[in-house]
N, C-alpha and C. Protein backbone atom coordinates (compact mmCIF):
# COMPACT_ATOMS: atom_id res chain seq x y z
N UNK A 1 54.56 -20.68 17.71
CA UNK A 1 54.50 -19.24 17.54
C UNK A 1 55.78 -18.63 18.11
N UNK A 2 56.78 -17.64 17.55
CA UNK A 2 57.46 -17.09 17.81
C UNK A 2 57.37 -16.13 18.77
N UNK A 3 58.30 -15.52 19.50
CA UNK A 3 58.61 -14.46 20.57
C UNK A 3 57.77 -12.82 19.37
N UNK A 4 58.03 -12.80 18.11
CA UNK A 4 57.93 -11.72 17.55
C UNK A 4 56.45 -12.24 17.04
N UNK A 5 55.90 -13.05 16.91
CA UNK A 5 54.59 -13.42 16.62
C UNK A 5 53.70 -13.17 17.80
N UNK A 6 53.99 -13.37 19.11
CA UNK A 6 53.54 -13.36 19.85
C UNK A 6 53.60 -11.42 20.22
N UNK A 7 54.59 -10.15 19.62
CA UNK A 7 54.06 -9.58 20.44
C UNK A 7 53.65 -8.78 19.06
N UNK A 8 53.95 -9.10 18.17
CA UNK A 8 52.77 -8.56 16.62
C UNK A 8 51.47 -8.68 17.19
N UNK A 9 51.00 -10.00 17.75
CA UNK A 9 49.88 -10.13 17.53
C UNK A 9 49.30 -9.33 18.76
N UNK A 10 50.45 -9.16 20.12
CA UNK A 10 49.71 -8.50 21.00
C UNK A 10 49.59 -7.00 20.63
N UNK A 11 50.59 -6.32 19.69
CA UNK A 11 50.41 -4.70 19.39
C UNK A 11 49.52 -4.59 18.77
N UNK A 12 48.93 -5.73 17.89
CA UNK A 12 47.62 -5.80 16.91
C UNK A 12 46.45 -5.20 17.93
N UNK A 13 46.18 -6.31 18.76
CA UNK A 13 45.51 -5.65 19.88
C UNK A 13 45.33 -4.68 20.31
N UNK A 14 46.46 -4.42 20.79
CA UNK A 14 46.58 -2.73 21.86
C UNK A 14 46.07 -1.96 20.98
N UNK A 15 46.77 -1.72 19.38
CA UNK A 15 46.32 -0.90 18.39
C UNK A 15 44.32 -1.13 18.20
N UNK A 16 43.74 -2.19 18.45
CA UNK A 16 42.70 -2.05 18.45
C UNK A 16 41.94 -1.35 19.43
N UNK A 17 42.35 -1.75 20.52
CA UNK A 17 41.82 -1.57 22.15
C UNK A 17 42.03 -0.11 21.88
N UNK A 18 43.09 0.70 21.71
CA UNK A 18 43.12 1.85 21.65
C UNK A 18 41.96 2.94 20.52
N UNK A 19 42.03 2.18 19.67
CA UNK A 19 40.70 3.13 18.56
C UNK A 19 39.46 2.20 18.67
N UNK A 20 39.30 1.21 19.01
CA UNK A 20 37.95 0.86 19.41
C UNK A 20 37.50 0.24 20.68
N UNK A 21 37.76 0.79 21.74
CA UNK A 21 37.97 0.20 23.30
C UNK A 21 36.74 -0.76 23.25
N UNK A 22 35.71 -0.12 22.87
CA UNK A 22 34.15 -0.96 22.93
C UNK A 22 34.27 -2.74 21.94
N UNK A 23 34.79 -2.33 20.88
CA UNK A 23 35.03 -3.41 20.02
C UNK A 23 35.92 -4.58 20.18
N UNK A 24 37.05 -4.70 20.86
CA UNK A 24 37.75 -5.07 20.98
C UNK A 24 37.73 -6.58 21.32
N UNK A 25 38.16 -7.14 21.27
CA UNK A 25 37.63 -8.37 21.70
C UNK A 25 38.83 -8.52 23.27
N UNK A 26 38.27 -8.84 24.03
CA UNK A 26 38.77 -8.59 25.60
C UNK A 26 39.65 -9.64 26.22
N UNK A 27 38.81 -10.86 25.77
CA UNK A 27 39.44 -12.19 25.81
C UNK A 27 40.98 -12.84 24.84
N UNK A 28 40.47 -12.49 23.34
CA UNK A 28 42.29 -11.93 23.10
C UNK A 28 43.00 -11.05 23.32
N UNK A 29 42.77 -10.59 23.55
CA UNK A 29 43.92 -9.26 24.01
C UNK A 29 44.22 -9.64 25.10
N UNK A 30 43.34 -10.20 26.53
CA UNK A 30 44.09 -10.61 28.07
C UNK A 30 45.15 -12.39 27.41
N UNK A 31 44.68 -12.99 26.17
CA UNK A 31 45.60 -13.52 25.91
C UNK A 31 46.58 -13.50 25.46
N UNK A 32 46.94 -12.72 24.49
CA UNK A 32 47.70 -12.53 24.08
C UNK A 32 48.57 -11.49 25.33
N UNK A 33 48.64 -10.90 26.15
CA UNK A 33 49.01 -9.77 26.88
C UNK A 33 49.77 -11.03 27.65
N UNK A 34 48.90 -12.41 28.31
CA UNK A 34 49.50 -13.28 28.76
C UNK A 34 50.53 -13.96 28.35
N UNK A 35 50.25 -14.24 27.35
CA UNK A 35 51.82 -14.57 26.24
C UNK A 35 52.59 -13.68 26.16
N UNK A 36 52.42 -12.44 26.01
CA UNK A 36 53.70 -11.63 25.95
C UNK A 36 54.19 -11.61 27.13
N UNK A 37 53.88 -11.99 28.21
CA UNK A 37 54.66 -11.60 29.66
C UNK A 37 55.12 -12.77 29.58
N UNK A 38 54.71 -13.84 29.27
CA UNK A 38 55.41 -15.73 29.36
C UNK A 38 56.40 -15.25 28.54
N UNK A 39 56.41 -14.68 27.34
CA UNK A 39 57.47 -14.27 26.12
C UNK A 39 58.77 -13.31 26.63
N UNK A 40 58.30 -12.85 27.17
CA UNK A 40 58.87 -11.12 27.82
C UNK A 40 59.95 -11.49 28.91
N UNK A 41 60.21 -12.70 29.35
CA UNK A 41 61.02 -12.80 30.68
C UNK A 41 62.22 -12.87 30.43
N UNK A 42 62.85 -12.33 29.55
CA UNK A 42 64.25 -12.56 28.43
C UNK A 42 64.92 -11.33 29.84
N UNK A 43 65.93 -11.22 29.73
CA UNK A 43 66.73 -10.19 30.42
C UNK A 43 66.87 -9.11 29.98
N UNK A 44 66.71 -7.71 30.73
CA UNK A 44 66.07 -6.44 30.12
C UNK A 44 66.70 -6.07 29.29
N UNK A 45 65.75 -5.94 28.50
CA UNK A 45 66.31 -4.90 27.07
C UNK A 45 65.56 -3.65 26.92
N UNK A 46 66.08 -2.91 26.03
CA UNK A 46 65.67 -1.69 25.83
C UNK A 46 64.35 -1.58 25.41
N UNK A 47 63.61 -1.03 26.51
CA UNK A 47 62.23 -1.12 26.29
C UNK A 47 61.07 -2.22 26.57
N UNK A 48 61.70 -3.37 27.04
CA UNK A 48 60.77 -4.28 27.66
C UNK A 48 59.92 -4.03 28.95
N UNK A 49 60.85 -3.37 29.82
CA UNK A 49 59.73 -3.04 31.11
C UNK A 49 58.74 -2.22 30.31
N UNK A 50 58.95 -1.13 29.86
CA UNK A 50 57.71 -0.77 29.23
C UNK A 50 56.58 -1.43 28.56
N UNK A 51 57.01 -2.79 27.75
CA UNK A 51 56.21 -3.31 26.89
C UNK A 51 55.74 -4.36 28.47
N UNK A 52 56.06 -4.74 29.09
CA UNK A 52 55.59 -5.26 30.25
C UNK A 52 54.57 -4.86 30.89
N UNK A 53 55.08 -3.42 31.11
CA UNK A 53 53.65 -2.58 31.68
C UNK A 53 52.78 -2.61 31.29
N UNK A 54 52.67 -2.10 29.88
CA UNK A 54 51.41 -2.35 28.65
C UNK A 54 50.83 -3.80 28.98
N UNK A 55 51.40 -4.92 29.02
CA UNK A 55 51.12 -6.08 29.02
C UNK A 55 50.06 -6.28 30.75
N UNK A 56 50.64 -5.96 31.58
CA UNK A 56 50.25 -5.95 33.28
C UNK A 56 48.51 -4.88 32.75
N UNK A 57 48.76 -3.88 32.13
CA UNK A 57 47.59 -2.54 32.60
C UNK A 57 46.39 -3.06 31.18
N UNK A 58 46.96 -3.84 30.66
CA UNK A 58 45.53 -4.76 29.27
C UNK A 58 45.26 -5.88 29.95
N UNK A 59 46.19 -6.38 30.81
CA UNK A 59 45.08 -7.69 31.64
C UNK A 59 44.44 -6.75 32.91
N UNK A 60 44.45 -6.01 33.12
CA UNK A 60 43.89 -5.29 34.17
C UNK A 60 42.67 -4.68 33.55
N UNK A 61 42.87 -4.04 32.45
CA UNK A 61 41.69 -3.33 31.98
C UNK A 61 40.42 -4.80 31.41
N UNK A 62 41.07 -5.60 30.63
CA UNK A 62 40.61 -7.32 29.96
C UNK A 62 39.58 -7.56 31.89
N UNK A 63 40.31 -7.77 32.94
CA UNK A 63 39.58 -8.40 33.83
C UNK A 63 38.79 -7.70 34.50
N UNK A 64 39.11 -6.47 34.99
CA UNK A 64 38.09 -5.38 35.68
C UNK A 64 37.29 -5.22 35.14
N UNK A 65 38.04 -4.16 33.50
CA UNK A 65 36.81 -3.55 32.94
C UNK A 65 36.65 -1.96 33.56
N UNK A 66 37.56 -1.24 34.11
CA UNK A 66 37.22 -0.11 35.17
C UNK A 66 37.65 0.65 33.97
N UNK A 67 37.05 1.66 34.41
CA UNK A 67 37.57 3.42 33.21
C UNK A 67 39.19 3.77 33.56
N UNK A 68 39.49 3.32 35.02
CA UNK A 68 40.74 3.94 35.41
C UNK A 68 41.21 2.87 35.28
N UNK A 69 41.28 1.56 34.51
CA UNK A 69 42.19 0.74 34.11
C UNK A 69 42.34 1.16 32.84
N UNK A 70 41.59 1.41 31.97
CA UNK A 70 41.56 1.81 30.46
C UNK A 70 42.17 3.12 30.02
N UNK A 71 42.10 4.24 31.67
CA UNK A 71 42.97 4.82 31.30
C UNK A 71 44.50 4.81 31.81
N UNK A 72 44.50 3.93 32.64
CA UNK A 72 45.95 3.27 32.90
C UNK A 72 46.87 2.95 31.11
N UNK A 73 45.73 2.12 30.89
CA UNK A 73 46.51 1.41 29.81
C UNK A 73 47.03 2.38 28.47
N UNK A 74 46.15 3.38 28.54
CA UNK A 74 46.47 4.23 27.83
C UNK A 74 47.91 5.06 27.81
N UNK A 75 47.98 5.37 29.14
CA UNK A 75 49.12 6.15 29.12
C UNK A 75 50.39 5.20 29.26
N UNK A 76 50.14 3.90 29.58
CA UNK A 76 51.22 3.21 29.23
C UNK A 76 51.49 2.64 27.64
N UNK A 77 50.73 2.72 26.74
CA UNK A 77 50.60 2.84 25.25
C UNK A 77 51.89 3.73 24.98
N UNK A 78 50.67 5.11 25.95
CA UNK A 78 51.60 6.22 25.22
C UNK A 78 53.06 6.39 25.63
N UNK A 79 53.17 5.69 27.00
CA UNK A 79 54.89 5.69 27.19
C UNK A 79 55.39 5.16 26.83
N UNK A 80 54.94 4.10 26.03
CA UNK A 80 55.60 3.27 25.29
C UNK A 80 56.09 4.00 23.55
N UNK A 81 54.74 4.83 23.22
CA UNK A 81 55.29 4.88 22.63
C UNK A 81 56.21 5.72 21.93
N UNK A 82 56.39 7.01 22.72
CA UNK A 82 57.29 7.92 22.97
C UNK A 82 58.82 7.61 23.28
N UNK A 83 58.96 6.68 23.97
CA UNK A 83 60.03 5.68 24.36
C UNK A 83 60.38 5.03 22.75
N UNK A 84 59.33 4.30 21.93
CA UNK A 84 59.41 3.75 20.40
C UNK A 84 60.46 5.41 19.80
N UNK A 85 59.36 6.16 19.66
CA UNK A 85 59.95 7.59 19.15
C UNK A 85 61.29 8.11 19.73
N UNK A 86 61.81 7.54 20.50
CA UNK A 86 62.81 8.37 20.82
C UNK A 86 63.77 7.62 20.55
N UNK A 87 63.84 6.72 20.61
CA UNK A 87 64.50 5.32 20.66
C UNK A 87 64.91 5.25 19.09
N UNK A 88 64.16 5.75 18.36
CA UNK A 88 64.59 4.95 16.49
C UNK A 88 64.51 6.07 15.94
């Protein structure tokens, strides 16, 4: 699996986790979130700490399970993706 396979499949996720938090399946998404940080250790580029964060606050929300992890993860979505928007 590729570096870009690996974080397709993790935005697949997030994009789920975000419109169906209940549905989601919890166990891929803390995997895949894990692969993207094994993936992610490249030297910073534009926009990786961010996609890092996202990656750190979905294994947090995947293992707790707390409301204030879910809404952690959220607003790191959204800084991410404002950062996407500004950026292109």
């Amino acid at each position: 699996m590729t570096v870009s396979d690996i974080g397709h499949r993790f935005a697949r996720l997030l994009f789920e986790a975000m419109a169906h938090p209940v549905g989601v399946d919890r166990g891929a998404l803390l995997n895949a979130a894990s692969a993207f940080l094994d993936a992610a250790l490249s030297p910073e580029s534009d926009g990786l700490t961010l996609a890092r964060r996202m990656a750190f606050r979905a294994c947090e929300w995947c293992v707790w399970d707390r409301p204030e992890d879910y809404a952690a993860l959220r607003r790191a979505v959204g800084a991410f993706e404002m950062h996407a928007a500004i950026t292109n």
